[in-house]
Protein backbone atom coordinates (compact mmCIF):
# COMPACT_ATOMS: atom_id res chain seq x y z
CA UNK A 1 -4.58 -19.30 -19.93
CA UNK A 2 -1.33 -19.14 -21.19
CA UNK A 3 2.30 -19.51 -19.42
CA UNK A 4 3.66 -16.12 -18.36
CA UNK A 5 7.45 -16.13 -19.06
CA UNK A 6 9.59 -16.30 -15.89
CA UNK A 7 13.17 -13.99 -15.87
CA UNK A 8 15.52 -13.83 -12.92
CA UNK A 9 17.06 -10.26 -11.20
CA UNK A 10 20.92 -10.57 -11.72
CA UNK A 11 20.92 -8.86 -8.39
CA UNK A 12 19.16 -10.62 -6.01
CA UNK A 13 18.90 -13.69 -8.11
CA UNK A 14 15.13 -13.92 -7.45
CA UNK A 15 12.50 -15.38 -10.40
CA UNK A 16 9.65 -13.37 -11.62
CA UNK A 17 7.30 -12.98 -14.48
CA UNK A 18 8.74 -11.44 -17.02
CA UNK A 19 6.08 -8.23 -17.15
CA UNK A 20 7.61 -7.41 -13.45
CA UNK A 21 11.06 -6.92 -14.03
CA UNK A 22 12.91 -3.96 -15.85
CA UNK A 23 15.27 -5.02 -19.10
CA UNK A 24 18.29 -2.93 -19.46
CA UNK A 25 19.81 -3.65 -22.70
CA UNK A 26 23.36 -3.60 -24.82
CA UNK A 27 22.95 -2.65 -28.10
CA UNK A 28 25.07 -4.29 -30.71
CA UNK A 29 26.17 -0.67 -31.10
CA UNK A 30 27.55 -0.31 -27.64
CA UNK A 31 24.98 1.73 -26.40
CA UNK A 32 23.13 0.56 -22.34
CA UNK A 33 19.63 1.56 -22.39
CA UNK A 34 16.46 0.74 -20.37
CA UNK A 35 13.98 -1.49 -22.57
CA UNK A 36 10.56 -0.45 -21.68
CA UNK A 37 9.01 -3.20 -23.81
CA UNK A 38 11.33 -6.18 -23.70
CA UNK A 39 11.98 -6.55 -27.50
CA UNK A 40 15.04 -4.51 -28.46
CA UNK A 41 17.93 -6.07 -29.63
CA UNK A 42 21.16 -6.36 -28.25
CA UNK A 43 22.15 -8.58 -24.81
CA UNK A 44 19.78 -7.81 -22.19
CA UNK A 45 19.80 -8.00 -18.38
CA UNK A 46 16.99 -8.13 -16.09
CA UNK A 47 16.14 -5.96 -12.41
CA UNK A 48 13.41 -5.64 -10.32
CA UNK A 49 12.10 -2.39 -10.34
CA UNK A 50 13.51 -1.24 -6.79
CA UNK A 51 16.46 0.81 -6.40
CA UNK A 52 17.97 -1.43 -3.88
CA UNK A 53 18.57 -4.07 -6.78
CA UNK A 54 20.03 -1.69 -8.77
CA UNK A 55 22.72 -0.24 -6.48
CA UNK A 56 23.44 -4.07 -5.67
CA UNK A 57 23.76 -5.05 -9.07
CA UNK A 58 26.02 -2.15 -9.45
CA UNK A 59 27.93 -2.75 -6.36
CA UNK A 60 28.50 -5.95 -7.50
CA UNK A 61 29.30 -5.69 -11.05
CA UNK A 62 26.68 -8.07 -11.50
CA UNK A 63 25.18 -6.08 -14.26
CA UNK A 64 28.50 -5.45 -15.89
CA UNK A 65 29.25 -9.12 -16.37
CA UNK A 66 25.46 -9.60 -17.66
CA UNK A 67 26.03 -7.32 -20.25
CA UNK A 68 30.02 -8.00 -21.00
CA UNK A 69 30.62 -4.52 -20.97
CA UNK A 70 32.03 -1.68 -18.58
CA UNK A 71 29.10 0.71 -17.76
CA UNK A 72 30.67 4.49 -17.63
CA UNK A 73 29.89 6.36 -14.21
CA UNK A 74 27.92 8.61 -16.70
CA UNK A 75 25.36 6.42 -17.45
CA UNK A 76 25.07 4.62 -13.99
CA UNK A 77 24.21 8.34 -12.37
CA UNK A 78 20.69 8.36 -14.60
């Protein structure tokens, strides 16, 4: 049996495997994207897959400073 890797939400600071939480990334380009797999490149950022997390991360800029970028309105309202 081997070790599952453990990630925490940057919104409600709670620990989970990683398989349970949702990766949004930065690409080195500039570009915020969800990573479906967990492999692209670029400085990533980890939810859990409720939308209450995601406001809160939002509301908090929590997300912003875990990916040392602004996040345009734009791509928040997907």
């Amino acid at each position: 049996m081997r070790k599952q890797p453990v990630r925490q939400c940057v919104a409600c600071r709670e620990k989970k495997e990683k398989r349970q939480l949702v990766r949004v990334v930065r690409s080195p380009e500039g570009v915020i994207s969800v990573d479906a797999r967990g492999k692209m490149p670029g400085r990533g950022a980890y939810l859990c897959r409720n939308a209450a997390c995601l406001e809160r991360a939002v509301r908090s800029r929590a997300l912003q400073r875990a990916l040392e970028c602004e996040i345009p309105p734009q791509t928040l309202e997907l």
